[in-house]
Protein backbone atom coordinates (compact mmCIF):
# COMPACT_ATOMS: atom_id res chain seq x y z
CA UNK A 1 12.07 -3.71 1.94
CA UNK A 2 8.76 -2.37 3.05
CA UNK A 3 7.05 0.80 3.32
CA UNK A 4 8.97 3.87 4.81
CA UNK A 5 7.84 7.49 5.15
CA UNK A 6 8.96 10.12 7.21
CA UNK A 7 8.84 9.03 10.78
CA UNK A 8 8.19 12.41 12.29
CA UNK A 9 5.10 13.41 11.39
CA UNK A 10 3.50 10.52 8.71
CA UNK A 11 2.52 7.16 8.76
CA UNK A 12 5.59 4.38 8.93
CA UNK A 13 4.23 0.99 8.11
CA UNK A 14 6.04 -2.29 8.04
CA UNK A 15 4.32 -5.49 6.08
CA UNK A 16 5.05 -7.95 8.57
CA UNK A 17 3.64 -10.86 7.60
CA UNK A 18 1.87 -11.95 3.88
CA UNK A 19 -0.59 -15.18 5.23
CA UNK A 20 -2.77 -17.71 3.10
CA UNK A 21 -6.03 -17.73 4.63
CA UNK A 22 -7.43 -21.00 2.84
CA UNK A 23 -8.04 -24.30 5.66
CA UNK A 24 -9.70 -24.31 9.47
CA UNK A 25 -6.21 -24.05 10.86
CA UNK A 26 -6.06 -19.84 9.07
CA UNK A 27 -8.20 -17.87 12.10
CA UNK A 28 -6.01 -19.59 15.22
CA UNK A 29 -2.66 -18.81 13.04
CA UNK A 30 -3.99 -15.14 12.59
CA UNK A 31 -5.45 -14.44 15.97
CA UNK A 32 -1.88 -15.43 17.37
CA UNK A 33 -0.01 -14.03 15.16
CA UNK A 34 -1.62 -10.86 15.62
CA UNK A 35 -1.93 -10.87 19.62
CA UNK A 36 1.48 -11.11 19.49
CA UNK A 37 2.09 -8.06 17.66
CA UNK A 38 -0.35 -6.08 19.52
CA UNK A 39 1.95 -6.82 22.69
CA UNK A 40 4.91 -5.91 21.00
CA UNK A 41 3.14 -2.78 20.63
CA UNK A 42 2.43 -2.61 24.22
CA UNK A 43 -1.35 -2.60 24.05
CA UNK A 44 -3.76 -2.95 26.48
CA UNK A 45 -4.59 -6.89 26.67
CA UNK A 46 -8.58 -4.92 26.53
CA UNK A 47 -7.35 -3.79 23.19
CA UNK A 48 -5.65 -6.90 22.48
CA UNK A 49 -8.49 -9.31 22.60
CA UNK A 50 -10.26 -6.79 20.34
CA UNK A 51 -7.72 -7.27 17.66
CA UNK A 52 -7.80 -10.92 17.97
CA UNK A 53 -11.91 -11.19 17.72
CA UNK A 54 -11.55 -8.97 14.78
CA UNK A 55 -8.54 -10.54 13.26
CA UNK A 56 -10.71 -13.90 13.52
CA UNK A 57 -13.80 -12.93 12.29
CA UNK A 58 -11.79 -11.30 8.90
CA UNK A 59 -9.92 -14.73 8.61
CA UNK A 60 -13.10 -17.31 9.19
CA UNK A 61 -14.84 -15.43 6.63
CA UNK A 62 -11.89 -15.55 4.03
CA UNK A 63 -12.00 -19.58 4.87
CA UNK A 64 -15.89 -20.19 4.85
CA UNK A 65 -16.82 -17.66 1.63
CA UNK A 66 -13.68 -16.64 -0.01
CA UNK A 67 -11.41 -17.93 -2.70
CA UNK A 68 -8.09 -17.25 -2.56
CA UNK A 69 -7.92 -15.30 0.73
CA UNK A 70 -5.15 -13.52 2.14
CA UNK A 71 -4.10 -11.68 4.84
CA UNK A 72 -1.10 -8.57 5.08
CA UNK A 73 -0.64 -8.02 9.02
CA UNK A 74 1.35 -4.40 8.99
CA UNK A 75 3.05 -2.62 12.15
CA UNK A 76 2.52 0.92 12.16
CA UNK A 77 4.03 3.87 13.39
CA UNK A 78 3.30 7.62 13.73
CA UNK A 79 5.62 9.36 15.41
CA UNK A 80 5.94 7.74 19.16
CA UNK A 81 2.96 6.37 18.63
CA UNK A 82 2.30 2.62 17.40
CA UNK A 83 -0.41 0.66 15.31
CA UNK A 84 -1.75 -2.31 13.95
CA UNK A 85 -3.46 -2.82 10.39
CA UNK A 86 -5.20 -5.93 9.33
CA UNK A 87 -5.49 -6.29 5.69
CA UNK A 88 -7.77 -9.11 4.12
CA UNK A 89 -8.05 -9.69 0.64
CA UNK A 90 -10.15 -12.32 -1.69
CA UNK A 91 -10.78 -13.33 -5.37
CA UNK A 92 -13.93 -14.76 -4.18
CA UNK A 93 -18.20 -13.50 -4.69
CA UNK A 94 -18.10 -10.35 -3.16
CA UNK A 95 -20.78 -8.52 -1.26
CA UNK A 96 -23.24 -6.66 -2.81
CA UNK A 97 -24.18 -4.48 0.10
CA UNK A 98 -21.25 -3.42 1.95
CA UNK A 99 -22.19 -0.72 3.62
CA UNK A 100 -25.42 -3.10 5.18
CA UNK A 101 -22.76 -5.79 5.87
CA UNK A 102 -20.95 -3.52 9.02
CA UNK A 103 -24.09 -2.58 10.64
CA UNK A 104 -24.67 -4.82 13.61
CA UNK A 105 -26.69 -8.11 12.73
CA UNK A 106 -26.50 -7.27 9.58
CA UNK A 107 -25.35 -10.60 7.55
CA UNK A 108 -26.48 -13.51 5.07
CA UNK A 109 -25.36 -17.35 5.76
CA UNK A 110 -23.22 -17.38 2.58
CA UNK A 111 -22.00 -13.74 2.84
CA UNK A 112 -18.60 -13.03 3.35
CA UNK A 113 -20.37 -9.93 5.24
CA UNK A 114 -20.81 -12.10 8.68
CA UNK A 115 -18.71 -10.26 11.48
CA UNK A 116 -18.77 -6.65 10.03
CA UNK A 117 -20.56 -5.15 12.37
CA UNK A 118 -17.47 -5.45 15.03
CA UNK A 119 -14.93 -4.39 12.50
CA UNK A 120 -16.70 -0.64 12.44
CA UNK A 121 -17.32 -0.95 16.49
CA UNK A 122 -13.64 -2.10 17.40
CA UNK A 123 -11.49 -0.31 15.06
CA UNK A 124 -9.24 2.86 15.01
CA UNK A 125 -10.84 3.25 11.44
CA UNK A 126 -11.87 1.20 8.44
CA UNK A 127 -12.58 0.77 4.56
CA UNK A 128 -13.44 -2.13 2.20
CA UNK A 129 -14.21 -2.24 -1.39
CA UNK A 130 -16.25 -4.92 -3.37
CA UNK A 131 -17.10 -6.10 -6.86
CA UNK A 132 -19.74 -8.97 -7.26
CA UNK A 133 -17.67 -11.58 -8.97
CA UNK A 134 -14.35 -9.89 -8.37
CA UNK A 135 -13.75 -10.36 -4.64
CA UNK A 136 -13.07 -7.76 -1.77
CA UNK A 137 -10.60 -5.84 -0.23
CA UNK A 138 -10.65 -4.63 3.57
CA UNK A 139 -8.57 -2.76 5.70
CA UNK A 140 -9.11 -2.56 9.36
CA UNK A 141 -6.57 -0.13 11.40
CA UNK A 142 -5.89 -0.15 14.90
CA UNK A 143 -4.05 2.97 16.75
CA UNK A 144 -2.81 3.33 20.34
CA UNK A 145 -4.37 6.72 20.61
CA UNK A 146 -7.32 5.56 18.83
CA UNK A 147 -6.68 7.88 15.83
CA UNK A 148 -9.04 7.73 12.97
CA UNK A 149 -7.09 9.72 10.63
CA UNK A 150 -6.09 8.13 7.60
CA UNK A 151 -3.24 9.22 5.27
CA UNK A 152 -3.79 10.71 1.94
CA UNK A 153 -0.72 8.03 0.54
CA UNK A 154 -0.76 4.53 0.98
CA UNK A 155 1.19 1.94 -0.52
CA UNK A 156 1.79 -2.12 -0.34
CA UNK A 157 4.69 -4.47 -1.12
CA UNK A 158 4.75 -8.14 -1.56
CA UNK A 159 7.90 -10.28 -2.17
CA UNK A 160 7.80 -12.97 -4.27
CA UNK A 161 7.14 -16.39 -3.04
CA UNK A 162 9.84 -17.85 -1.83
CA UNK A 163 11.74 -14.60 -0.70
CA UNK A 164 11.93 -12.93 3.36
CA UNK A 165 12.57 -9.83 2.07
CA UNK A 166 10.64 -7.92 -0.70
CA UNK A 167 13.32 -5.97 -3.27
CA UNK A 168 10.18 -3.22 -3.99
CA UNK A 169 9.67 -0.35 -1.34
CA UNK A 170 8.45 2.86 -1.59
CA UNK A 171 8.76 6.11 0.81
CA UNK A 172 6.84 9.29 1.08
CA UNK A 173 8.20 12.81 2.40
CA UNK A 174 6.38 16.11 3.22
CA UNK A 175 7.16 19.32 1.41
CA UNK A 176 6.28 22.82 1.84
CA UNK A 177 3.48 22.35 -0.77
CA UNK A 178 2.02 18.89 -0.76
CA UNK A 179 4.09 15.42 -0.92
CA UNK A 180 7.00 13.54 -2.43
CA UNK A 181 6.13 9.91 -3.48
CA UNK A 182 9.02 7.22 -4.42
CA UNK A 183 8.42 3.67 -5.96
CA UNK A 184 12.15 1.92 -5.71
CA UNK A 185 12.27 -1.92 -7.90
CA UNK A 186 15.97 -2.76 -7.03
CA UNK A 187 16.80 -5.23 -9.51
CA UNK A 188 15.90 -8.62 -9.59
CA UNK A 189 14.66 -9.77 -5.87
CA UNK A 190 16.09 -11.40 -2.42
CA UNK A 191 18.20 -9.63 -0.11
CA UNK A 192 20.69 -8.03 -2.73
CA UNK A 193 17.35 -6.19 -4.14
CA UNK A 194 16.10 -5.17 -0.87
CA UNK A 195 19.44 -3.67 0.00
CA UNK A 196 19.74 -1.24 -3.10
CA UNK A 197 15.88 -0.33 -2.68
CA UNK A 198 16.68 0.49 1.62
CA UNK A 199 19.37 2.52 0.70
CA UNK A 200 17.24 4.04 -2.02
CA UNK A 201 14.60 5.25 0.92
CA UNK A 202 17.46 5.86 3.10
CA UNK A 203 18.86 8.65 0.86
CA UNK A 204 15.41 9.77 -0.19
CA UNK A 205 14.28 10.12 3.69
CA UNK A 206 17.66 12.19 4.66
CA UNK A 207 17.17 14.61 1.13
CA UNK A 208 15.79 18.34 1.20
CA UNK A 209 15.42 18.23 -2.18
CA UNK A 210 11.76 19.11 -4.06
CA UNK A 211 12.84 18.08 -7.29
CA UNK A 212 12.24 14.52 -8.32
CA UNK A 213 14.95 15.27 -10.78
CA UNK A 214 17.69 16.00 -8.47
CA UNK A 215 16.88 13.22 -6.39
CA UNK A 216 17.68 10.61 -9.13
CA UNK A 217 20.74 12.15 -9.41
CA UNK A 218 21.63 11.76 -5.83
CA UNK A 219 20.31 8.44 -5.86
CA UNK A 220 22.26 7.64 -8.81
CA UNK A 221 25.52 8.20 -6.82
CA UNK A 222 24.44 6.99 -3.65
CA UNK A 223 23.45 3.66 -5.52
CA UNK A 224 26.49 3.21 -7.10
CA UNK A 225 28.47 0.10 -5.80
CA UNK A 226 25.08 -1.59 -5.28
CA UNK A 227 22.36 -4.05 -7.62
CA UNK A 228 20.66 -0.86 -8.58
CA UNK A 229 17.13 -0.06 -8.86
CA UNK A 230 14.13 1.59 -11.12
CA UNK A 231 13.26 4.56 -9.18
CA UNK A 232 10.35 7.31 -9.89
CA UNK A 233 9.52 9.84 -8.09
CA UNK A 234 6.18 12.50 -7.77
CA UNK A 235 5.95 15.35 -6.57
CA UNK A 236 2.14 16.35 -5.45
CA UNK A 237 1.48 19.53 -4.81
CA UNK A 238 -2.79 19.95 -4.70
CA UNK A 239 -3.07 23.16 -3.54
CA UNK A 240 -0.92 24.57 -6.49
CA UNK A 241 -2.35 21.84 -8.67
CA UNK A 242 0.62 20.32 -9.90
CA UNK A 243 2.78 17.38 -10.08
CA UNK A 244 6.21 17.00 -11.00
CA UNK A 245 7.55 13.46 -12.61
CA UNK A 246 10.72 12.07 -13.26
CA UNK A 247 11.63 8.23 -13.49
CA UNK A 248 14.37 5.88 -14.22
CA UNK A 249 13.73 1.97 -15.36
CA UNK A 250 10.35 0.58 -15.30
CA UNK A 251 8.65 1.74 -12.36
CA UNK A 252 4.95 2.32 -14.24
CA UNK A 253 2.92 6.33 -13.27
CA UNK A 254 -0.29 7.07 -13.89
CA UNK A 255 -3.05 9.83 -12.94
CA UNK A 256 -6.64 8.08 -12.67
CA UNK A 257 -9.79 9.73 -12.42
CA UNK A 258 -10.76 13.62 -14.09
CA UNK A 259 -11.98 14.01 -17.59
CA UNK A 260 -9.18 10.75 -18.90
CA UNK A 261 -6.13 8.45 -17.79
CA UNK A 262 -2.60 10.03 -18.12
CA UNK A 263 0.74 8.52 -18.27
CA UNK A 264 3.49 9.23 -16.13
CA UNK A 265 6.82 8.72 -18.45
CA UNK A 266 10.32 7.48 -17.53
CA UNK A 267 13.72 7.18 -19.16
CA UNK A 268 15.56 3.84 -19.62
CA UNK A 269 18.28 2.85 -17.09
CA UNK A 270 19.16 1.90 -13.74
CA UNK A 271 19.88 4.17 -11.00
CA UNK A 272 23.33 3.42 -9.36
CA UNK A 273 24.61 2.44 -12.60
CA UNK A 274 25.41 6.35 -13.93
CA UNK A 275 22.42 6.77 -16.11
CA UNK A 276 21.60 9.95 -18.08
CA UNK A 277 20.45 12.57 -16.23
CA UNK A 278 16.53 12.44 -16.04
CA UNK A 279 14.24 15.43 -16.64
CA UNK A 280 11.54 16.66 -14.60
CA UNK A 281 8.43 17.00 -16.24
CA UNK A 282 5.29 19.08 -14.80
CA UNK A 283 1.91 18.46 -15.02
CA UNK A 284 -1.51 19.83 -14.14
CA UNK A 285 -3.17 17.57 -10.78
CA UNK A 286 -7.01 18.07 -10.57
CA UNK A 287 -7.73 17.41 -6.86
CA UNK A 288 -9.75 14.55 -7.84
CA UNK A 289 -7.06 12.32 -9.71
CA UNK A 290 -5.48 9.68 -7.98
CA UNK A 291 -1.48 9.41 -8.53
CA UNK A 292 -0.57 5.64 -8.92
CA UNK A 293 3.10 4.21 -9.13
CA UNK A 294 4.54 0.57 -9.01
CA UNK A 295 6.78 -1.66 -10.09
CA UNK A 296 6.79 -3.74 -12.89
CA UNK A 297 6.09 -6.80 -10.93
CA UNK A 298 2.61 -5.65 -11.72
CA UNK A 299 1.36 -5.72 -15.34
CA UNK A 300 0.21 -2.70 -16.56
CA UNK A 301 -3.08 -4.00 -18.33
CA UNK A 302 -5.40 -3.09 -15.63
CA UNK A 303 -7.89 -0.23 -15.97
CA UNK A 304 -9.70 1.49 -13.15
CA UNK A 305 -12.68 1.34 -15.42
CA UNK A 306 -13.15 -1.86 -14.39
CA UNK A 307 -13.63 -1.13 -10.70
CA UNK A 308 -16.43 1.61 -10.42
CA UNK A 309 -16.24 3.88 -7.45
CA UNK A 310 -12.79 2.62 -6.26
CA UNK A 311 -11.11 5.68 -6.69
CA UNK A 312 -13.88 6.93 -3.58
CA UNK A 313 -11.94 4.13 -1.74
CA UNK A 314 -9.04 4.80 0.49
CA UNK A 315 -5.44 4.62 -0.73
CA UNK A 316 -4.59 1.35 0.88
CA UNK A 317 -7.73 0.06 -0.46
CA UNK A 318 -7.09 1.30 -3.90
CA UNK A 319 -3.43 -0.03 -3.43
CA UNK A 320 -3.99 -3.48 -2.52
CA UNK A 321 -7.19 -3.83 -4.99
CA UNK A 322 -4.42 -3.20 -7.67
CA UNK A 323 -2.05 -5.42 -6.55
CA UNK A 324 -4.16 -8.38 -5.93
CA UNK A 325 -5.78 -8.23 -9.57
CA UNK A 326 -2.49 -6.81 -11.22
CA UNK A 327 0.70 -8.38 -9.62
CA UNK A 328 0.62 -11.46 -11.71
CA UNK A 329 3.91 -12.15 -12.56
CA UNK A 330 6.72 -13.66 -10.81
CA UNK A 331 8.37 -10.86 -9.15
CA UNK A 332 8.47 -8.50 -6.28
CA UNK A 333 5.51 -6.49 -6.11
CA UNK A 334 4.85 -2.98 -4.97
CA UNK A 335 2.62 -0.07 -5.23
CA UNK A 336 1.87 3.24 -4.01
CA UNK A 337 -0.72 5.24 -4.16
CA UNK A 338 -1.96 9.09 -3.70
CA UNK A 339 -5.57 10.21 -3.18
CA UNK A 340 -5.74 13.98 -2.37
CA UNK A 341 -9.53 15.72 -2.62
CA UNK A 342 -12.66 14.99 -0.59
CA UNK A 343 -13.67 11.17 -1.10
């Protein structure tokens, strides 16, 4: 199961495809795989071919300068309207001037910086982060309307190898105040997993309820009968400056950024299998602190302090940086992130 969100007014994405970028064969696979979403879409073929020069130049860099490269091609959808999103990620040198790297001509011969310059002219919007020695992340969105707006959530899932379907998915839902986030891990992975966590959204999506709290409980009831997940679910709310937590099972929640790191904390159990009734617990949000969730298919070892000036990054950015580095055991991955504040 993939991302879902509220189809009305926010962001739906689907991962469609997870690809190894690694041999000369990687920028033909991508360019078709990605012209033929963009006519699925309905596209203009104008808009079209500048998806597929972008999609190649991303993937012939990941093949000439990266290590490890990979590519997450996601459908979009906001509303009646429909998207595209190229994601490219690498373990490999990094670039030390990004910002240089997307003006036009601007590029080295052993940069993974060559081609930039037409990601920033051909795309709906775009964001990339980099650490010499670490790698890079970049996302490059393409909307119908042309739409530059990005989300203040964004998430990622990744099934493990081997599996179609991805048992991790996460939704997001507006409130009166500010947001509700869910991370769902149904248990263990394949389709049995990804059936507990779509129910787990379904419920969550069709729910009036503010109180992450409550929600378990429904889930708890709707779940039963299936596999079962680890569910957690925030509630954002910046202009009051507060958040709301409650969690069942090892889904991990954190606040990064402000004056220190803080723990999000959930109760054993499995949703669907008549756990104890959680507790919601409230905390301050400084605008500037980035809510993280995910599943325990990542470890929970990594520290933003290694990664200086991510958290100015978008939330896809931030989420995929995360997962490449942290999702290093065998397991469905997902993760969701929440940036409110000026970046």
């Amino acid at each position: 199961m993939t991302v879902s969100a509220e189809p009305l007014d926010l962001v739906v994405a689907d991962d469609v495809a997870w690809l190894r970028v690694d041999d000369e064969s990687s920028p033909g696979a991508v360019r078709r795989q990605v012209t033929e979403l963009s006519r699925r879409l309905r596209f203009q073929e104008s808009r079209t071919g500048e998806i597929a020069i972008v999609a190649s130049e991303l993937a012939t860099n990941l093949v000439k300068y990266a290590e490890d490269g990979r590519m997450v091609l996601r459908l979009l959808r906001r509303g009646v309207t429909g998207g595209l999103q190229i994601v490219s990620m690498d373990s490999g040198p990094g670039i030390r001037n990004l910002p240089a790297m997307f003006g036009d001509g601007e590029s080295t011969t052993s940069s993974l910086g060559i081609g930039l310059g037409a990601v920033r002219r051909l795309t709906s919007s775009h964001d990339a982060y980099s650490l010499p020695g670490s790698g890079t992340v970049l996302v490059a969105t393409f909307w119908e309307d042309g739409s530059g707006e990005v989300e203040p959530f964004a998430g990622i899932t990744r099934p493990v190898e081997g599996e179609e379907e991805c048992g991790d998915a996460y939704a997001v839902r507006r409130t009166d105040n500010g947001y509700l986030l869910m991370v769902c891990d149904g248990l263990g992975h394949g389709p049995l997993a990804a059936h507990a966590s779509g129910e787990a959204v379904r419920i969550f999506r069709h729910s009036s309820d503010d109180s992450p709290a409550t929600l378990l409980t429904r889930l708890d009831a709707g779940l039963s009968g299936s596999r079962g997940a680890a569910i957690a679910i925030a509630h954002v709310e910046p202009l009051c400056g507060r958040l709301t937590y409650a969690g069942v099972g090892n889904v991990a929640g954190r606040m990064e950024g402000g004056e220190r790191r803080r723990g999000l904390v959930s109760v054993p159990g499995i949703v669907g299998h008549k756990t104890r009734s959680p507790r919601d617990t409230v905390h301050d949000l400084d605008p500037s602190v980035a809510v993280v969730m995910h599943s325990d298919g990542l470890t929970e070892r990594w520290d933003m302090a290694d990664y200086p000036e991510l958290l100015q990054s978008s939330p896809l950015v931030m989420a995929t940086t995360i997962l490449r580095d942290a999702a290093v055991r065998r397991d469905d991955a997902g993760v969701l992130v929440f940036r409110g504040g000026d970046r």
